[in-house]
PDB file of N, CA and C in Angstrom:
ATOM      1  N   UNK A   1      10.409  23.548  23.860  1.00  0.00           N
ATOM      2  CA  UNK A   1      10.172  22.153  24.157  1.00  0.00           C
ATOM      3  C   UNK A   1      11.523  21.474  24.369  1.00  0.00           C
ATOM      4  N   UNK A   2      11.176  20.577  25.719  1.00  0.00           N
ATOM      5  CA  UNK A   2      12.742  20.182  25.812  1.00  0.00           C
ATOM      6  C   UNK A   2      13.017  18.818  25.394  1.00  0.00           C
ATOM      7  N   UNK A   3      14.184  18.317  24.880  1.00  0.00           N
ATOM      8  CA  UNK A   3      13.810  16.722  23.887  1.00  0.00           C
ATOM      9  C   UNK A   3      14.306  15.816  25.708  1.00  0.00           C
ATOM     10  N   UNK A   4      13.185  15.102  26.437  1.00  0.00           N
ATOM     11  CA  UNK A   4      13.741  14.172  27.555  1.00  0.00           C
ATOM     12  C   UNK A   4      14.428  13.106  27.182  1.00  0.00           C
ATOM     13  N   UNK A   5      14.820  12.453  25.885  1.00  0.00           N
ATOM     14  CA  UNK A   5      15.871  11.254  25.743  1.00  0.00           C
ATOM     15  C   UNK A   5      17.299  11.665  25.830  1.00  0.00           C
ATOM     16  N   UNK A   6      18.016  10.504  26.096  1.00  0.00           N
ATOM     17  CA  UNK A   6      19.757  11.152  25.639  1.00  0.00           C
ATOM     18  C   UNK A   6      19.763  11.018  24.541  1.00  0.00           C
ATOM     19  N   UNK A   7      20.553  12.199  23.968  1.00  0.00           N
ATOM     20  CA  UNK A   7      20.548  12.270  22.291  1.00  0.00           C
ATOM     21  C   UNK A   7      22.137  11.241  21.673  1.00  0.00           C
ATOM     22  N   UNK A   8      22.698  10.449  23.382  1.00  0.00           N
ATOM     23  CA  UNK A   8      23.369   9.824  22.950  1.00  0.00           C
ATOM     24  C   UNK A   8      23.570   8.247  22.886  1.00  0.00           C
ATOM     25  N   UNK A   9      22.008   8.209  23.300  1.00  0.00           N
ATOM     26  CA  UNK A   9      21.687   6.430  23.280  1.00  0.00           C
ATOM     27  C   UNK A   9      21.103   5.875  21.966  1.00  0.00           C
ATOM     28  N   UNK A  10      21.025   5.173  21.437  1.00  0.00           N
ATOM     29  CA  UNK A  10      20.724   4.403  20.362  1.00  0.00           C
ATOM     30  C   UNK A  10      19.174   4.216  20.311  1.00  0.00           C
ATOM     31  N   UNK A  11      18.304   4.799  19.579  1.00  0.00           N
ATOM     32  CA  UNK A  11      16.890   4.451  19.710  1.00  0.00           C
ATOM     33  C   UNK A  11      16.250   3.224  18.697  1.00  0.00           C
ATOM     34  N   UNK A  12      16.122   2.281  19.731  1.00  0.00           N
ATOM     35  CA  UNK A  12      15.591   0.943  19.268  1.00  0.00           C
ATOM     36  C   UNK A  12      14.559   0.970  19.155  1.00  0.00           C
ATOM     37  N   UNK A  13      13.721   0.544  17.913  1.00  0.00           N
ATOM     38  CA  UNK A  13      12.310   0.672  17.760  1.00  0.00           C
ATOM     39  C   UNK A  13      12.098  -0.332  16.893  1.00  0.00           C
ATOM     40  N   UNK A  14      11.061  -1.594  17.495  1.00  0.00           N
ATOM     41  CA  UNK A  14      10.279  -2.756  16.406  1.00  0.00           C
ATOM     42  C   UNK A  14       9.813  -1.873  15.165  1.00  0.00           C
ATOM     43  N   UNK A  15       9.888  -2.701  13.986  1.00  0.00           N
ATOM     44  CA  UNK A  15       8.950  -2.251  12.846  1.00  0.00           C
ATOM     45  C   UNK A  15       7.696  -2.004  12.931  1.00  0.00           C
ATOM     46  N   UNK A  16       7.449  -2.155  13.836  1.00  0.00           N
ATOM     47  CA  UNK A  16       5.547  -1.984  13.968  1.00  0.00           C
ATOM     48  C   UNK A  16       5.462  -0.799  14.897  1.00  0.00           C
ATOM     49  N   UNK A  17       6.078  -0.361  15.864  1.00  0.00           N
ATOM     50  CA  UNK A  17       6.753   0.583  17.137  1.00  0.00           C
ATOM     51  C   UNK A  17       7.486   1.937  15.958  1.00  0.00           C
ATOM     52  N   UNK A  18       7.641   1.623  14.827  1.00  0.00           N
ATOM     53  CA  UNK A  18       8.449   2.734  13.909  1.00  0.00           C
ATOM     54  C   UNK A  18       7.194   2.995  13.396  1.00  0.00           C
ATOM     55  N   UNK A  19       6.477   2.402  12.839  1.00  0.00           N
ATOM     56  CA  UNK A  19       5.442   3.018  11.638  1.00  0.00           C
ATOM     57  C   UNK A  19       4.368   2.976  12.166  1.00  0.00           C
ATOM     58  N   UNK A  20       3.983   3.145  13.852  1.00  0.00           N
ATOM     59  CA  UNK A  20       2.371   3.459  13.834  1.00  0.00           C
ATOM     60  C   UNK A  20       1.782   2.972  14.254  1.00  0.00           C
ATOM     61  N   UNK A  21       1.735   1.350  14.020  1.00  0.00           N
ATOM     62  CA  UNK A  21       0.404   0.631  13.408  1.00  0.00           C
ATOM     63  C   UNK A  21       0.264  -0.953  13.055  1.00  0.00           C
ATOM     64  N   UNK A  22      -0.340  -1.191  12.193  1.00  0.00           N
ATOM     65  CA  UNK A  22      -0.111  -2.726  11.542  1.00  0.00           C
ATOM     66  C   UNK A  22      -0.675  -2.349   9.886  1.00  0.00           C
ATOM     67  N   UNK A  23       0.201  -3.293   9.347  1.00  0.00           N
ATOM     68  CA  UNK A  23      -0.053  -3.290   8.033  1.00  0.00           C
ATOM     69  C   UNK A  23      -1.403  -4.374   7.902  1.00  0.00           C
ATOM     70  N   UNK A  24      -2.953  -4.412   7.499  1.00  0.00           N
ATOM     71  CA  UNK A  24      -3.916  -4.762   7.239  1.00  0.00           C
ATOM     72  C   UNK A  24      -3.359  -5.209   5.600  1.00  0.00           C
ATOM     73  N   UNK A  25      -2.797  -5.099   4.929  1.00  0.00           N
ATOM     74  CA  UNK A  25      -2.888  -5.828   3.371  1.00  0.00           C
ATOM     75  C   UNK A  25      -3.505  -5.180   2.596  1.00  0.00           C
ATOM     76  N   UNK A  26      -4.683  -4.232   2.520  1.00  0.00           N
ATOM     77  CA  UNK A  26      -5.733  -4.105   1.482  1.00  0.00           C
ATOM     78  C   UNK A  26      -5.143  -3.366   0.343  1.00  0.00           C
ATOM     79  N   UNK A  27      -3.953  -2.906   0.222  1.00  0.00           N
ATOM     80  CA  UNK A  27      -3.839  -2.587  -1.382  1.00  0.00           C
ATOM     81  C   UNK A  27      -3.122  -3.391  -2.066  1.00  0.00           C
ATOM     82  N   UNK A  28      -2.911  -4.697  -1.747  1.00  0.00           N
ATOM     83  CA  UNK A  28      -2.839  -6.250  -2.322  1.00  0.00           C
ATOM     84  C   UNK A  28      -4.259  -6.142  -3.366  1.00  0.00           C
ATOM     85  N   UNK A  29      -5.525  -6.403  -2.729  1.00  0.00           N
ATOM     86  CA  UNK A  29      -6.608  -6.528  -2.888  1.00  0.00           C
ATOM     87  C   UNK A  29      -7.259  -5.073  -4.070  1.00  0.00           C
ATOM     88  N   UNK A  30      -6.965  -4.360  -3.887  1.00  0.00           N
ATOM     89  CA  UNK A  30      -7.489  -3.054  -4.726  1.00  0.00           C
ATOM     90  C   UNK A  30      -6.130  -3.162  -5.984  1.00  0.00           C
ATOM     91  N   UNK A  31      -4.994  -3.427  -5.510  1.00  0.00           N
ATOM     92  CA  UNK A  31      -4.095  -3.593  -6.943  1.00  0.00           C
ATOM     93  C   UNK A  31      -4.650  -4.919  -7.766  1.00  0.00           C
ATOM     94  N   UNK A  32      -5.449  -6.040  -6.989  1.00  0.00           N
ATOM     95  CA  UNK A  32      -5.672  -7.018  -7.912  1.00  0.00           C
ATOM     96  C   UNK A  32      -7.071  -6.298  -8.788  1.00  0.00           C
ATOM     97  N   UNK A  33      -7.723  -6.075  -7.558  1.00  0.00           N
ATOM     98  CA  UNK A  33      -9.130  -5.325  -8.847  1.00  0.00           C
ATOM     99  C   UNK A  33      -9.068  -4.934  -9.307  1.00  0.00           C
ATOM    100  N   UNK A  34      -7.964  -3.518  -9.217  1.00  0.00           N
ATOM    101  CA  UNK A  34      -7.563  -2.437 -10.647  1.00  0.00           C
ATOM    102  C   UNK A  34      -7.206  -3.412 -11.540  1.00  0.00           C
ATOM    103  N   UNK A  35      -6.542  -4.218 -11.409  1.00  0.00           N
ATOM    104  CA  UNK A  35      -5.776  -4.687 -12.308  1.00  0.00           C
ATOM    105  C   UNK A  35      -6.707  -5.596 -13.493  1.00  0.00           C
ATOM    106  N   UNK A  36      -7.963  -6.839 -12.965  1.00  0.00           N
ATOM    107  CA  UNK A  36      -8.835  -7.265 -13.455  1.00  0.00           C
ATOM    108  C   UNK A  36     -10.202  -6.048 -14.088  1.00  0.00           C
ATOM    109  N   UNK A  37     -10.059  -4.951 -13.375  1.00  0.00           N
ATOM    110  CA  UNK A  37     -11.259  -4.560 -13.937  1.00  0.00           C
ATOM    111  C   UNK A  37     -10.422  -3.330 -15.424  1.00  0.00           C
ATOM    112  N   UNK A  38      -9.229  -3.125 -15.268  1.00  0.00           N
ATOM    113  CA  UNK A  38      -8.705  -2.361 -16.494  1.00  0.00           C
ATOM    114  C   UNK A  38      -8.300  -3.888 -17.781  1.00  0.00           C
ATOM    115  N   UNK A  39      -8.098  -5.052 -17.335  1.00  0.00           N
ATOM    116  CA  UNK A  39      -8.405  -6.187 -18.250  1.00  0.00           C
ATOM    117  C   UNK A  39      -9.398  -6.718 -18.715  1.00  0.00           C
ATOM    118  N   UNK A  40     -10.642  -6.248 -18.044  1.00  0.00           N
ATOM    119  CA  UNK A  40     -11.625  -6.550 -18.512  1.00  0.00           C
ATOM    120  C   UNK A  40     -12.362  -5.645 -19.533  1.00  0.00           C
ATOM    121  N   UNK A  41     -11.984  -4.326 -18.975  1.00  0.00           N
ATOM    122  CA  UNK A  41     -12.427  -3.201 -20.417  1.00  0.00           C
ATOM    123  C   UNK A  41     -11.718  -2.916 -21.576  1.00  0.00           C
ATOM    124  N   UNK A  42     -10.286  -3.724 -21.740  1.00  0.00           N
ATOM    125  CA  UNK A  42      -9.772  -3.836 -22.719  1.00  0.00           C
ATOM    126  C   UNK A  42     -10.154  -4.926 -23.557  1.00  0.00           C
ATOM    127  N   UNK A  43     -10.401  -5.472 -22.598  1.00  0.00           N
ATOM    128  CA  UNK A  43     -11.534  -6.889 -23.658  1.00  0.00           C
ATOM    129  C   UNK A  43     -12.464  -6.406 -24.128  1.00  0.00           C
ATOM    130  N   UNK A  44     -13.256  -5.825 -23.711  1.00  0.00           N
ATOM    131  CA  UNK A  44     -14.961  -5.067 -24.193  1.00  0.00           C
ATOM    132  C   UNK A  44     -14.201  -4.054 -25.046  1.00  0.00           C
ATOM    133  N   UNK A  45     -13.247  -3.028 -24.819  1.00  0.00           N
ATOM    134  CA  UNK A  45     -13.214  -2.277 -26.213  1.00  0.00           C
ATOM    135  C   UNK A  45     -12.590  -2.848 -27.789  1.00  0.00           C
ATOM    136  N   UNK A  46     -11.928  -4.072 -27.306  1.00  0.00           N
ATOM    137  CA  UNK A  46     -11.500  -4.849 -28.350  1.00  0.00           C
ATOM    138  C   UNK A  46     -12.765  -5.421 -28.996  1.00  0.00           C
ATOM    139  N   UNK A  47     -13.721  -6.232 -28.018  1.00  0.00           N
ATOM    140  CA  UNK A  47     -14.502  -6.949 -28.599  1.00  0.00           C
ATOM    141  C   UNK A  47     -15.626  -5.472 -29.689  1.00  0.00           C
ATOM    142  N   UNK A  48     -16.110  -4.843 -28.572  1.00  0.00           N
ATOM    143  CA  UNK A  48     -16.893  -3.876 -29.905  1.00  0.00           C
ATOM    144  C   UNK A  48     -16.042  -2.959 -30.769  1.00  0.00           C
ATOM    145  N   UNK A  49     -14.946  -3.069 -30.893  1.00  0.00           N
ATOM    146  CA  UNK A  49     -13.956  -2.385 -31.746  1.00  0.00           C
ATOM    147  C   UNK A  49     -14.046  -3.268 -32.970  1.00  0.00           C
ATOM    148  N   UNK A  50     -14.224  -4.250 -33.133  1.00  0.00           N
ATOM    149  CA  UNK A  50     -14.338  -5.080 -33.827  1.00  0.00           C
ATOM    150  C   UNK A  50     -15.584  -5.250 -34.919  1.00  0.00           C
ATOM    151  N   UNK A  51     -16.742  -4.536 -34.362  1.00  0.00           N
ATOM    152  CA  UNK A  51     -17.770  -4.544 -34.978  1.00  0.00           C
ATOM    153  C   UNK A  51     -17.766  -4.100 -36.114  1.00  0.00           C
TER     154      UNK A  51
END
């Protein structure tokens, strides 16, 4: 395979043109739920720990 760029020009590439794609956000959203639903079962094992 032959590489067709010059291996002596500078390859400029947008952040979005480097990685693919677009960043959508959603493990914003799944780090907040982990985060509320492992606070919420520490409440419930506290509360019946208590019994």
């Amino acid at each position: 395979m032959v590489d067709t760029r010059n291996s002596d020009a500078p390859i400029t590439e947008t952040a979005t043109e480097a990685r693919a794609g677009s960043t959508p956000g959603v493990a914003r959203y799944v780090l907040i739920f982990g985060t509320l639903l492992v606070i919420i079962l520490f409440a419930v094992i506290v509360l019946v720990g208590r019994s």
